[in-house]
Structure formats: C-alpha cells, structure tokens
N, C-alpha and C. Protein backbone atom coordinates (compact mmCIF):
# COMPACT_ATOMS: atom_id res chain seq x y z
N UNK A 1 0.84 -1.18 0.00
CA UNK A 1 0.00 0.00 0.00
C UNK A 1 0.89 1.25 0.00
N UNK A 2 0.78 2.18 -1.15
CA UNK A 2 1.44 3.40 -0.78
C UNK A 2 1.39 4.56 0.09
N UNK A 3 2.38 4.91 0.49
CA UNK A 3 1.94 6.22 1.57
C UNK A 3 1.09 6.94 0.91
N UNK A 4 0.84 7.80 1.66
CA UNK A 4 0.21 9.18 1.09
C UNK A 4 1.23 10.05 1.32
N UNK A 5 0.99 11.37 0.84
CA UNK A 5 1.79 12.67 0.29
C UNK A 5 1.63 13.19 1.58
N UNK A 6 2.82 13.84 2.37
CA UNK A 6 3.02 14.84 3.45
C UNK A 6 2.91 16.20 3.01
N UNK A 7 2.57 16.45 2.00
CA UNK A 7 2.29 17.77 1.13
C UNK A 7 1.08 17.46 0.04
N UNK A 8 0.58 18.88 -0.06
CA UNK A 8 -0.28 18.51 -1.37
C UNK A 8 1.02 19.14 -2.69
N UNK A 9 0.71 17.88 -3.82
CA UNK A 9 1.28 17.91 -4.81
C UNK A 9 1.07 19.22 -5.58
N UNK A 10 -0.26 19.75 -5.37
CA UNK A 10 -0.43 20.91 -6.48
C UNK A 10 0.28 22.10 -5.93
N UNK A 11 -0.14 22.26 -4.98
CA UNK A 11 0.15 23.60 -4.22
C UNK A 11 2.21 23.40 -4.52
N UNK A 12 2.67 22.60 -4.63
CA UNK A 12 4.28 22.88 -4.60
C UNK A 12 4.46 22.80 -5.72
N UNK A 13 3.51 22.16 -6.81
CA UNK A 13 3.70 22.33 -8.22
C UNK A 13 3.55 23.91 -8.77
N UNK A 14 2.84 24.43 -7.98
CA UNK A 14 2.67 26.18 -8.09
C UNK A 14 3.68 26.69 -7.70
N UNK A 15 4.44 25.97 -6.80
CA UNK A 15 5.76 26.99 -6.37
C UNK A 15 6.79 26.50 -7.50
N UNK A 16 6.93 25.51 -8.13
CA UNK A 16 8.26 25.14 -9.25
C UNK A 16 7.22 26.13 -10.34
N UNK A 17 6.09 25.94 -10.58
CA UNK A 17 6.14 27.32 -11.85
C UNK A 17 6.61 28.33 -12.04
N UNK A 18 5.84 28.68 -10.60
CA UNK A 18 6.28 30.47 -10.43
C UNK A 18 7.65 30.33 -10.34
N UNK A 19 8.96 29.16 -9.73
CA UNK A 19 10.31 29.64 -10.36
C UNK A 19 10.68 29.53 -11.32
N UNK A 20 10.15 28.80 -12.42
CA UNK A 20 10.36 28.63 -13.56
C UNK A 20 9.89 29.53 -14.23
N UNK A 21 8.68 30.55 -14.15
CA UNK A 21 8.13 31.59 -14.64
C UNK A 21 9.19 32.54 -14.49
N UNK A 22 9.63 32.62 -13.45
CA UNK A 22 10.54 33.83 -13.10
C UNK A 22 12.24 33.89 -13.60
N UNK A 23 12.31 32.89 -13.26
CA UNK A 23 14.18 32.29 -13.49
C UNK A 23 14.10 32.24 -15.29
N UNK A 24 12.90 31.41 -15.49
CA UNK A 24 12.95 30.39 -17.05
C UNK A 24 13.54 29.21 -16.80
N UNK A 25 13.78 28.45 -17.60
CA UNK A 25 13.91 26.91 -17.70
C UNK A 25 15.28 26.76 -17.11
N UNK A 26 16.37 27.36 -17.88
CA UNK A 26 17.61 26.63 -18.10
C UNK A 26 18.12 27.46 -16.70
N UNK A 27 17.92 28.72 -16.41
CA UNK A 27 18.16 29.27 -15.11
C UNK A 27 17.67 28.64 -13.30
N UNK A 28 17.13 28.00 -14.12
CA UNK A 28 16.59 26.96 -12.25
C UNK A 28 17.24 25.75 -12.41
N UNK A 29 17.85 26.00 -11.19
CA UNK A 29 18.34 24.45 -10.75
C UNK A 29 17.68 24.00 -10.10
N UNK A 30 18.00 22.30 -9.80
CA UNK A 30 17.22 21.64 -8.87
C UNK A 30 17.27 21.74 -7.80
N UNK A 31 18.51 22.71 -7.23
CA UNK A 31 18.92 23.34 -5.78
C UNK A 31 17.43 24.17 -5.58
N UNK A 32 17.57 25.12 -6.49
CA UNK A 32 16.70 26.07 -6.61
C UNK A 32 15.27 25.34 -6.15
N UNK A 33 14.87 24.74 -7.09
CA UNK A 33 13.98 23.89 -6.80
C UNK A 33 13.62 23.41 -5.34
N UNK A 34 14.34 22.59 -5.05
CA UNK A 34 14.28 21.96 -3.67
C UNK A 34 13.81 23.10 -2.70
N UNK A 35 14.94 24.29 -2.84
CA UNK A 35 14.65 25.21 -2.36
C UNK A 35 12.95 25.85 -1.96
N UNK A 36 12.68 26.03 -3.46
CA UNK A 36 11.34 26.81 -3.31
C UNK A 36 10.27 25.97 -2.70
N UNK A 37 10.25 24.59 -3.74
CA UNK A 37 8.69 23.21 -2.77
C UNK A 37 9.19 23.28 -1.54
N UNK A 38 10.22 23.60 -1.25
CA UNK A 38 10.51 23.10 0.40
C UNK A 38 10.47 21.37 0.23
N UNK A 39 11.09 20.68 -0.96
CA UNK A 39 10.78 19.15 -0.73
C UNK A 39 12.11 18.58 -1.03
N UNK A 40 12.90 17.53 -0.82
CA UNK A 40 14.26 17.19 -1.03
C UNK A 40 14.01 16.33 -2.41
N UNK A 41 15.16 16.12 -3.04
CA UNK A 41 15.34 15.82 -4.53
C UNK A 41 14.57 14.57 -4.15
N UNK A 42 14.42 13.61 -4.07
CA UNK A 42 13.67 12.56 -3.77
C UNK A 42 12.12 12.46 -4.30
N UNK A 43 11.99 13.18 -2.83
CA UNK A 43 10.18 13.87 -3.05
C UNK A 43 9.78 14.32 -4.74
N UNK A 44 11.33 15.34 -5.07
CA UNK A 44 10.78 15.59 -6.37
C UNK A 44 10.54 15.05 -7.41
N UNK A 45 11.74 14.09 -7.21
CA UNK A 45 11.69 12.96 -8.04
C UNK A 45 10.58 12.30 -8.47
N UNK A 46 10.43 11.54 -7.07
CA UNK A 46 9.52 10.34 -7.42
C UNK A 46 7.78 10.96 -7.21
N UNK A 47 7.53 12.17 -7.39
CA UNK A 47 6.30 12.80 -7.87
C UNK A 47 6.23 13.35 -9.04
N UNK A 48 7.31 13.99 -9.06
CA UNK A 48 7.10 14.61 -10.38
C UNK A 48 7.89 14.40 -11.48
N UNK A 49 8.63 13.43 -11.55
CA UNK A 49 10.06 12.90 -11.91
C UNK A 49 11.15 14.37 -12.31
N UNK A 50 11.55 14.37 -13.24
CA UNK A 50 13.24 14.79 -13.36
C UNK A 50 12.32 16.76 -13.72
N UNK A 51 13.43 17.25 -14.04
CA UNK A 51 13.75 18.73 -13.70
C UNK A 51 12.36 19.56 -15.19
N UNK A 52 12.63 18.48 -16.09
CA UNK A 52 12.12 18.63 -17.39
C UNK A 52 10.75 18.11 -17.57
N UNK A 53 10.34 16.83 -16.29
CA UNK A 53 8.86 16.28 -16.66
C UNK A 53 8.52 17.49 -15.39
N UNK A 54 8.74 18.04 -14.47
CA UNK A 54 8.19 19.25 -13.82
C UNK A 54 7.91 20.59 -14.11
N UNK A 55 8.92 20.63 -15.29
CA UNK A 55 8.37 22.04 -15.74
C UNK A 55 7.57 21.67 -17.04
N UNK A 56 7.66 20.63 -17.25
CA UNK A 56 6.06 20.30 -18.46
C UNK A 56 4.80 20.10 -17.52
N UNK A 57 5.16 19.46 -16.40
CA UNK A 57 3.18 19.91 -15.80
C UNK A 57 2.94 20.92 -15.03
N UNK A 58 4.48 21.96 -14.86
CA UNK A 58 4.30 23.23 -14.63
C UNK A 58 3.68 24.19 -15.52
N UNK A 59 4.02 23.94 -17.06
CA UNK A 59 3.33 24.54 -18.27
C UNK A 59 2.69 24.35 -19.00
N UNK A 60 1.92 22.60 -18.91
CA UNK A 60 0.94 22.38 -18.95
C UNK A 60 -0.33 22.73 -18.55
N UNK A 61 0.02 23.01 -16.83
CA UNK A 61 -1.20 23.65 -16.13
C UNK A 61 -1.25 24.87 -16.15
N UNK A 62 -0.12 25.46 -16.64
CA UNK A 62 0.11 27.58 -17.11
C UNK A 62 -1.22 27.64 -17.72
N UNK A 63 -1.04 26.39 -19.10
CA UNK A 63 -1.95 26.87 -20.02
C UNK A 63 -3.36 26.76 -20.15
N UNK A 64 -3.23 25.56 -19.20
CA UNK A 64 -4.56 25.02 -18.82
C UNK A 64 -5.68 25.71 -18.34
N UNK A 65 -4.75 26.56 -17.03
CA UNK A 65 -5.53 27.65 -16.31
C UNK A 65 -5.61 29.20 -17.71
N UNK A 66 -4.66 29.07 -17.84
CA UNK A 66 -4.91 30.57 -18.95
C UNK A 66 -5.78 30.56 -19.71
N UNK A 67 -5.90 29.13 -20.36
CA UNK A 67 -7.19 29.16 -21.04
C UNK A 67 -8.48 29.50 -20.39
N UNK A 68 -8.72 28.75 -19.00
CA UNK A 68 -10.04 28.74 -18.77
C UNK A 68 -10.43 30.24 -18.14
N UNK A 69 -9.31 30.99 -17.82
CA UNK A 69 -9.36 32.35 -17.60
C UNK A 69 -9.67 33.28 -18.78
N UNK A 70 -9.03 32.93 -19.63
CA UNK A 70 -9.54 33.95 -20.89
C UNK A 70 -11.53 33.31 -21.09
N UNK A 71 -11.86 31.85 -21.03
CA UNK A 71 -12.97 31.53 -20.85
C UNK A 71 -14.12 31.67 -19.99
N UNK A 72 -13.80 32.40 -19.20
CA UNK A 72 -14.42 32.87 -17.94
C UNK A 72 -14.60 34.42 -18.25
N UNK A 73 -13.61 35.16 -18.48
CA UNK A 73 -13.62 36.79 -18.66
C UNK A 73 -14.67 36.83 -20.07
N UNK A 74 -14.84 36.18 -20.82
CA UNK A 74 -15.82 36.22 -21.71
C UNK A 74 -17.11 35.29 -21.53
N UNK A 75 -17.88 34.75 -20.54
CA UNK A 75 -18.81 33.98 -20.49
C UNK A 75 -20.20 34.72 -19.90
N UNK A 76 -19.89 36.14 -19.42
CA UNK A 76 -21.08 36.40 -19.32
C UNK A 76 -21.21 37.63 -20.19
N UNK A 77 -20.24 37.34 -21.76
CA UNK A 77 -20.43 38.65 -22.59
C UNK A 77 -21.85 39.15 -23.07
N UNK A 78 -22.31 40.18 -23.43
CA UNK A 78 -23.67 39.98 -23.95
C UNK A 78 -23.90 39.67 -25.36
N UNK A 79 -22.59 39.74 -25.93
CA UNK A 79 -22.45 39.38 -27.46
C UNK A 79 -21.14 38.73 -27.70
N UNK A 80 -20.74 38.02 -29.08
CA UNK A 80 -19.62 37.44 -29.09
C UNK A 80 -18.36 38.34 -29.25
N UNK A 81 -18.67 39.70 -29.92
CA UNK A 81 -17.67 40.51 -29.84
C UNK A 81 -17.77 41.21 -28.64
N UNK A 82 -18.30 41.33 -27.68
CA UNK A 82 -18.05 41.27 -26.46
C UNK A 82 -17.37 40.80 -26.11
N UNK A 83 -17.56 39.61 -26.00
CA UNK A 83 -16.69 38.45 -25.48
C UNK A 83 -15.55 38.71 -25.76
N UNK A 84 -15.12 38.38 -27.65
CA UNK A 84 -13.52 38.45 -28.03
C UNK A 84 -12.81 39.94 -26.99
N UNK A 85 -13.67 40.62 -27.27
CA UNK A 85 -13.65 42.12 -26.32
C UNK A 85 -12.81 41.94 -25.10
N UNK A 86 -13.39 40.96 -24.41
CA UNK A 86 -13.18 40.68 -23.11
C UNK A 86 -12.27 39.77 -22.46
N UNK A 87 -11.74 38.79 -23.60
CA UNK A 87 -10.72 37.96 -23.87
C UNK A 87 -9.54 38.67 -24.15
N UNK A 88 -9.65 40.07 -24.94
CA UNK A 88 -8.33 40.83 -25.17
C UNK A 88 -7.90 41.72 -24.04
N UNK A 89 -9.09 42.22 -23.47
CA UNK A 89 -9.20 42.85 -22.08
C UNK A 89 -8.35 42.02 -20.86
N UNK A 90 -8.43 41.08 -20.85
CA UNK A 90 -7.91 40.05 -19.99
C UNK A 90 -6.99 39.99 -20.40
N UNK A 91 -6.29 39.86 -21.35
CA UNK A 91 -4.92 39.65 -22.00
C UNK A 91 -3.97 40.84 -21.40
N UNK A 92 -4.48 41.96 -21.46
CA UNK A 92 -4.07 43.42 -21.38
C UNK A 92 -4.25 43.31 -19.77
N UNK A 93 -4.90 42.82 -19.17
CA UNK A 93 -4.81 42.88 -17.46
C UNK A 93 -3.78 42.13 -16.85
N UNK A 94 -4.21 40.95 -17.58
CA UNK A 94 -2.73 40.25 -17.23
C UNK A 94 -1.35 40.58 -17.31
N UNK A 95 -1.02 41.01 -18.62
CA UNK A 95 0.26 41.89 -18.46
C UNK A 95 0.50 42.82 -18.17
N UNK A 96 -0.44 43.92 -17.21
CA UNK A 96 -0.44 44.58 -16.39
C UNK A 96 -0.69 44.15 -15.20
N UNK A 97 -1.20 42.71 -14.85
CA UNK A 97 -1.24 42.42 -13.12
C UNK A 97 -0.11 41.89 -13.01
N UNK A 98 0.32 40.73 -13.70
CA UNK A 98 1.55 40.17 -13.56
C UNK A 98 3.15 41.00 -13.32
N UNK A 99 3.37 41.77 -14.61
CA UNK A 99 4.27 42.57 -14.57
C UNK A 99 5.76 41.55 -15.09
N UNK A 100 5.28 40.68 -15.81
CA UNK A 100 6.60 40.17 -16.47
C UNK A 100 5.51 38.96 -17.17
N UNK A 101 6.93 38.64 -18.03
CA UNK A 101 6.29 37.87 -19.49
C UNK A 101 4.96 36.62 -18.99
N UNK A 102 4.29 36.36 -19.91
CA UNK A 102 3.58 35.23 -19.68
C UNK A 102 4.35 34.44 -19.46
N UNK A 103 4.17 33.17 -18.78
CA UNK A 103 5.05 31.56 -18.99
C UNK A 103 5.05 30.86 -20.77
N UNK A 104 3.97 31.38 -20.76
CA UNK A 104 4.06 30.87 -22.68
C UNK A 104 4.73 31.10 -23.19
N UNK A 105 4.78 32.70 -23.38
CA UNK A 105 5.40 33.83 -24.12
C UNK A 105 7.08 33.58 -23.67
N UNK A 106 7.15 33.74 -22.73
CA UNK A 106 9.01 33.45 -22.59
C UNK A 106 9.27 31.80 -22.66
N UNK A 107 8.65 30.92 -22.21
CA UNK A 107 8.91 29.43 -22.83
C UNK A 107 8.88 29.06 -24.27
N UNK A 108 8.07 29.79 -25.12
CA UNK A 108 8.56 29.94 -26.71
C UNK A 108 9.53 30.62 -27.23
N UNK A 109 10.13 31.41 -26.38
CA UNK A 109 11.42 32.54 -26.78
C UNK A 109 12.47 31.29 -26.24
N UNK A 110 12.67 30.78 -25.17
CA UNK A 110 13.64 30.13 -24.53
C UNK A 110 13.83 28.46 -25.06
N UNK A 111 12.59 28.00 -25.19
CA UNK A 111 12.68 26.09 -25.46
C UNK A 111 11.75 25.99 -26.62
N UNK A 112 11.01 26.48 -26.91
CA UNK A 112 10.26 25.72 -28.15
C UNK A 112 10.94 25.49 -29.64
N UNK A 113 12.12 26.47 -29.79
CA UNK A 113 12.55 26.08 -31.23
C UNK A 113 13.21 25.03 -30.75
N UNK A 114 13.98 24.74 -29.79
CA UNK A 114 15.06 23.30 -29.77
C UNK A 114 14.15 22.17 -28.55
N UNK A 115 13.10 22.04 -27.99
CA UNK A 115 12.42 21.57 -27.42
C UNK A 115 11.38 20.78 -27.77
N UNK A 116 11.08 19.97 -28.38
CA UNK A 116 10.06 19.32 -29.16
C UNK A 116 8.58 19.25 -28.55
N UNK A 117 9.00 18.68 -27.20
CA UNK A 117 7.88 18.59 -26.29
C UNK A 117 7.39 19.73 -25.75
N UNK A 118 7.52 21.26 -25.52
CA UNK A 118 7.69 22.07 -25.03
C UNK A 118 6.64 22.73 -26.27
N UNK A 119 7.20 22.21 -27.79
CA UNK A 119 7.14 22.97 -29.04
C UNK A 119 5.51 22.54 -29.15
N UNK A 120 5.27 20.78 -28.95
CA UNK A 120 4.10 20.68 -28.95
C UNK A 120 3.39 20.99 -27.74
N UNK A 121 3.24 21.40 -26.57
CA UNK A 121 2.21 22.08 -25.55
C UNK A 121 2.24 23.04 -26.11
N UNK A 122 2.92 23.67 -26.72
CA UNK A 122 2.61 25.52 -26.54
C UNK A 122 1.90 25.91 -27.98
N UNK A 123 1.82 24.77 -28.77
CA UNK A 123 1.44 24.80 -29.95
C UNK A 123 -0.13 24.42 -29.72
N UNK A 124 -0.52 23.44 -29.19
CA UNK A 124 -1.62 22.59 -28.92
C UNK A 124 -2.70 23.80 -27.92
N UNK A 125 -1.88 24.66 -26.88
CA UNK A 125 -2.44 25.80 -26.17
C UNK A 125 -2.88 27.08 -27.18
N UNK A 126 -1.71 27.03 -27.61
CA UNK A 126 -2.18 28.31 -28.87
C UNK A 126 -3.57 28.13 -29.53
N UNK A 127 -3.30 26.75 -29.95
CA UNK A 127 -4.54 26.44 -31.19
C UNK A 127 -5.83 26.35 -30.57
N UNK A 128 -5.61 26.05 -28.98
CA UNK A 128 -6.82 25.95 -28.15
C UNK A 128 -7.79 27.24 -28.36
N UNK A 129 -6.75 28.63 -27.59
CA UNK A 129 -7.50 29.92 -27.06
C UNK A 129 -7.64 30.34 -28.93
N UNK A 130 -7.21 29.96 -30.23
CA UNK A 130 -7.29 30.45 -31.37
C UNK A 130 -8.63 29.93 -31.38
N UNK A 131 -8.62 28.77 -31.03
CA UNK A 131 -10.01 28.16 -31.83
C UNK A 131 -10.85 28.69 -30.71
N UNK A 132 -11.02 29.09 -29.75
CA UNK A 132 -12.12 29.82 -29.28
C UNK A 132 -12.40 31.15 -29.56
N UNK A 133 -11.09 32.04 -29.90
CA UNK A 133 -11.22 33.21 -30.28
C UNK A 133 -12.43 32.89 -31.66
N UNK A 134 -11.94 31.95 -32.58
CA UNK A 134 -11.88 31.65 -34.23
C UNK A 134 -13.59 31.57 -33.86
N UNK A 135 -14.07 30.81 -33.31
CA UNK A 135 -15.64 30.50 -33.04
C UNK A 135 -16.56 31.82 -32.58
N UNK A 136 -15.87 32.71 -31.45
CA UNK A 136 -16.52 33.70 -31.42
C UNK A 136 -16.55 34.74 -32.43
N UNK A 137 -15.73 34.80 -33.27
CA UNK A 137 -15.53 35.47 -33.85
C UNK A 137 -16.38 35.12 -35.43
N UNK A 138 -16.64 34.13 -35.50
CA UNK A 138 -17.31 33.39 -36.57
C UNK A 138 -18.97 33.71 -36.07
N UNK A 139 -19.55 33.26 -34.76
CA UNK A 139 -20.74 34.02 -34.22
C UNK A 139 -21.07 35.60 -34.21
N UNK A 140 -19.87 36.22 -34.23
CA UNK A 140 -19.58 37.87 -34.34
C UNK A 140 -20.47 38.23 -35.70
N UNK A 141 -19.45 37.47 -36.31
CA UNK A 141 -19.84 37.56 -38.10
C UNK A 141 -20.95 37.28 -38.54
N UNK A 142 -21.75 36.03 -37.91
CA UNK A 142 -23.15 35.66 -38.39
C UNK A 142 -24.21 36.88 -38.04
N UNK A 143 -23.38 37.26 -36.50
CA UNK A 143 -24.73 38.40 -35.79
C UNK A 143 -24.62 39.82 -36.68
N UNK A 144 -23.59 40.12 -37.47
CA UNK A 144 -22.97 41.30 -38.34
C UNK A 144 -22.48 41.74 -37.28
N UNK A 145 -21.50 41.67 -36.19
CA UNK A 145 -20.56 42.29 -35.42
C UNK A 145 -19.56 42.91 -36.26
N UNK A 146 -19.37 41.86 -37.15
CA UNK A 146 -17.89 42.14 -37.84
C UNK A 146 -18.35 41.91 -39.38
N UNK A 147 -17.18 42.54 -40.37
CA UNK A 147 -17.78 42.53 -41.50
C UNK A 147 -17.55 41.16 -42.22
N UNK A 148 -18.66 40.94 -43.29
CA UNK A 148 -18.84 39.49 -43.51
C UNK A 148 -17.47 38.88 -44.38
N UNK A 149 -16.64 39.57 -44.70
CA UNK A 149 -15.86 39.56 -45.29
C UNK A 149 -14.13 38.99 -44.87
N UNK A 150 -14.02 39.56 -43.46
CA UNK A 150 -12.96 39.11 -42.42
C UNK A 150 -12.79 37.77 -42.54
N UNK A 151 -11.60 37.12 -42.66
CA UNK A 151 -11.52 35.96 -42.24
C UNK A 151 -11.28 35.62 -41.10
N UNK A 152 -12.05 34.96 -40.09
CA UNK A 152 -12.20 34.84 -38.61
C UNK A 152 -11.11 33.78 -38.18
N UNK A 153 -10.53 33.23 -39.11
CA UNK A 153 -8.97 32.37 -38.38
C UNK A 153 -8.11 33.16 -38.58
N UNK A 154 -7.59 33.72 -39.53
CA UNK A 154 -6.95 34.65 -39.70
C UNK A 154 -6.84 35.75 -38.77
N UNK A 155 -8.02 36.26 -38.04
CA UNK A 155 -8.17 37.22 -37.17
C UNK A 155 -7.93 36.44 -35.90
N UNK A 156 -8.10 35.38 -35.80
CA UNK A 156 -8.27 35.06 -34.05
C UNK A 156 -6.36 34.36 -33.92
N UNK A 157 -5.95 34.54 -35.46
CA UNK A 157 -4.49 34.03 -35.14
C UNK A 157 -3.57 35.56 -34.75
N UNK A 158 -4.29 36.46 -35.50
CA UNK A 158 -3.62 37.77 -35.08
C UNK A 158 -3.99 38.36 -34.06
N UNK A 159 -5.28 37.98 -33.19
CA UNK A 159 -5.77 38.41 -32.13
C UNK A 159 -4.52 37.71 -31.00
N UNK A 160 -4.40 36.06 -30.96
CA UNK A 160 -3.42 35.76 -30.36
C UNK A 160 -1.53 36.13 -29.83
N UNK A 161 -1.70 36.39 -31.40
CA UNK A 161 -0.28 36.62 -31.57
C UNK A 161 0.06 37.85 -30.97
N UNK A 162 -1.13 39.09 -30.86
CA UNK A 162 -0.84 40.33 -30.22
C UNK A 162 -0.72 39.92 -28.85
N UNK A 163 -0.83 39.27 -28.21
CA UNK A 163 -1.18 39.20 -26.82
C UNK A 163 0.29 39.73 -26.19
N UNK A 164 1.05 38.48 -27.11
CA UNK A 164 3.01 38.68 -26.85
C UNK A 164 3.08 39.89 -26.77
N UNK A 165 2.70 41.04 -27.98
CA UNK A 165 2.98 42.47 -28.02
C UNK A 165 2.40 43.43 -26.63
N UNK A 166 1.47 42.83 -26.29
CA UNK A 166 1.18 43.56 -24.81
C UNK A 166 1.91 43.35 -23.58
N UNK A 167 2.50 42.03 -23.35
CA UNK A 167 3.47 41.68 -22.39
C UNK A 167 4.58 42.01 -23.16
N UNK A 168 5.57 42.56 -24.11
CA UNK A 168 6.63 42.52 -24.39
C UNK A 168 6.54 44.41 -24.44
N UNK A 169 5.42 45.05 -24.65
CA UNK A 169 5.45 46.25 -24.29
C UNK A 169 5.19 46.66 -22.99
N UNK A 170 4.65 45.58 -21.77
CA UNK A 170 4.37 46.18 -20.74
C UNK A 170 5.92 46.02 -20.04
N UNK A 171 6.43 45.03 -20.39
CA UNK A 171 7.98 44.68 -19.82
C UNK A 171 9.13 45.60 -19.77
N UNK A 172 9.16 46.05 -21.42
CA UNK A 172 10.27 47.07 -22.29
C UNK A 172 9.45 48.61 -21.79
N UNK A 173 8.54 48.90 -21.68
CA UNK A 173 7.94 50.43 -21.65
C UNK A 173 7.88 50.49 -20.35
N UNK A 174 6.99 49.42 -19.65
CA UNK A 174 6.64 49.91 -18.16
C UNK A 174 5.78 50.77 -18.60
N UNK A 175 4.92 50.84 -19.42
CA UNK A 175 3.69 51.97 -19.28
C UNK A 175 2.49 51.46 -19.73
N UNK A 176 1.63 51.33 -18.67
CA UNK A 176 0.60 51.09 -18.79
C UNK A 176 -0.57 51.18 -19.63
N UNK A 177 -0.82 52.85 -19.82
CA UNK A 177 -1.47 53.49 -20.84
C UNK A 177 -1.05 53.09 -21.95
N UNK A 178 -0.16 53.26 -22.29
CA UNK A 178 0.51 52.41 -23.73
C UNK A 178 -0.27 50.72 -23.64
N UNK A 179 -0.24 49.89 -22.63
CA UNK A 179 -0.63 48.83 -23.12
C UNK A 179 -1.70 48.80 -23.21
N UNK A 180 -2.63 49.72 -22.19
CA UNK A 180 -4.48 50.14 -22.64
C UNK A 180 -4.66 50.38 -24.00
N UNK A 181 -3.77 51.53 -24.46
CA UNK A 181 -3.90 51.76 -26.18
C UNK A 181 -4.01 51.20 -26.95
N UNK A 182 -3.09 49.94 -27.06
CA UNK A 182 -2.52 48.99 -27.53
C UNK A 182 -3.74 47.98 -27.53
N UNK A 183 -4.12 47.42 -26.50
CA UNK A 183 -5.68 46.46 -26.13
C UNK A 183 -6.85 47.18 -27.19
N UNK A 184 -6.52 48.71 -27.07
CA UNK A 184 -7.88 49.64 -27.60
C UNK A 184 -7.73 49.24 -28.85
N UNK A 185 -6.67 49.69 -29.33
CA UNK A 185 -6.53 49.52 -30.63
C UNK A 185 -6.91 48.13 -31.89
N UNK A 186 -6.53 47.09 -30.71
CA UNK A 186 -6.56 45.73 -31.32
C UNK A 186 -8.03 45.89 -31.06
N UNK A 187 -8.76 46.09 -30.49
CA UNK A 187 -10.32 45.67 -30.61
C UNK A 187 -10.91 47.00 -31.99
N UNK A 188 -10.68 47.77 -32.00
CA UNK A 188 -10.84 48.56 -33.29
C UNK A 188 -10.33 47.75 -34.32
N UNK A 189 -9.37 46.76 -34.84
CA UNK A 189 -8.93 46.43 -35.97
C UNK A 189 -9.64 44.79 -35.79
N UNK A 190 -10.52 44.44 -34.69
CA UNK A 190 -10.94 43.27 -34.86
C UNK A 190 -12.55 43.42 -35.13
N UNK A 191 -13.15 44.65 -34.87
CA UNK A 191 -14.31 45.35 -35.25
C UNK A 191 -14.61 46.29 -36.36
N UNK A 192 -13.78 46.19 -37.50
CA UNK A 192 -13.46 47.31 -38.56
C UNK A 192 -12.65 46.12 -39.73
C-alpha cells in the first residue's frame, strides 16, 4: 500500500512554476527547486520525476488555467464581440497584473525552437484559445458584429499573436497606458 503525500502535490507544483516563470527553464536548478517546494530531490523525483517532466506539468497547467481564464472573462459577454472584447481585455490585465512575461510567451522565446515537447504544448495551447477566439468570432460575423468579409482564423491568429505584443510592451515600456492603447486599438482592428 502506498503512503500518502506529506504535502499537497499541487500547491508545490505552483511553487516550481512560479520559479520557472521567473528564473525560465535553463536558469533553475534543482537546488533552486528543492529550495522553493521546500521538498528534497527525492520527493521531487519520485512525484514529479526529473527537472524537465516538472516544468512540463508546470506549463501544462500555465496553459490550462490561462485558457479557462480567458474563458471565464468572456462567459457572461452579452455578445460574441463582447466576449472576443473581453478575452483581449484580460490579455491586457494580465500583463499589467503580472508585470513580467507570460510563462508561454518566454517558454517559446527560450525552449520551443530546440524543445520538441515544449514545441508541442505551446502549440496545442495556442490552437486551443485560437479556436475559441476563431468560433466567437465566426458568431460575431453571423450576428454582423464584424464585417462578412474578415476571415475569422486569420483574425483570431492575429488576435493571439498580439497578446506577446502587450506583455513585451508592458515589460520594455513599463507603461501602462501604452498597453491600454494597444488592447484599444486591437479591438478597433478586430471590429473594422
């Protein structure tokens, strides 16, 4: 019969993100590590195995939760461009609550071109919040939100891709208003 856990697993899996969010991948050691769960290499081991299967269900669950957060900030929209509205809104809060890069956003700068496994989560996450953008945005179009003409993958891939530009301007500027503008702006070019 196996023991049970003297810790809960999730709650220390939140503390190896947030150092991996902060440090990045190749900058945390397993010192580090040990350090932050408060758990000895062992513990880490044999829960979460090695340095590399921990920061995949560290950024697995980044995305997991990011998604259902951008899914939540749009669920009680009153329309679908509302919604997308409110999905970009969230995007723009986040890199103003946080105050440094997404975990996505700097794990694709750092491991996804030479990372395979890394390359497919962050790919598989992308295509997730696209294809929900892609759907509301396709409901937008039926209601005449948007003009019938837009291509709505096309838009919900450029809706995504700006997100980086709001955390990479809230990082480099430090100015806020600039990243409000920036949010403003993208909802004018997704409504026009």
């Amino acid at each position: 019969m196996a023991r049970s856990k003297a810790f809960d697993p999730g709650e220390r899996l939140e503390k190896a993100r947030d150092l991996f969010w902060e440090k990045g991948y190749h900058a945390t050691s397993m010192q580090d590590l040990v350090e932050a769960m408060r758990l000895n290499r062992g513990s880490i081991y044999d829960t979460y195995g090695d340095k590399h299967a921990l920061f995949m269900q560290c950024l697995t669950n980044y995305g997991a939760d990011t998604l259902e957060d951008y899914k939540a900030a749009a669920v009680d929209a009153p329309s679908p461009i509302k919604a997308v509205e409110c999905i970009i809104r969230r995007a723009m809060d986040r890199a103003i609550e946080e105050g440094k890069a997404c975990m996505v956003v700097k794990s694709s700068f750092e491991l996804a071109e030479g990372d395979k496994e890394v390359h497919s989560v962050l790919k598989k996450d992308g295509a997730r919040l696209i294809k929900v953008c892609e759907e509301l945005l396709a409901k937008a179009q039926a209601a005449g939100e948007i003009p019938a003409e837009r291509d709505t993958v096309m838009l919900a891939n450029f809706i995504v891709a700006s997100f980086t530009g709001l955390w990479q301007t809230n990082i480099i500027s430090n100015n806020k208003k600039l990243v409000r503008q920036m949010a403003d702006f993208l909802i004018e070019v997704v409504r026009h």
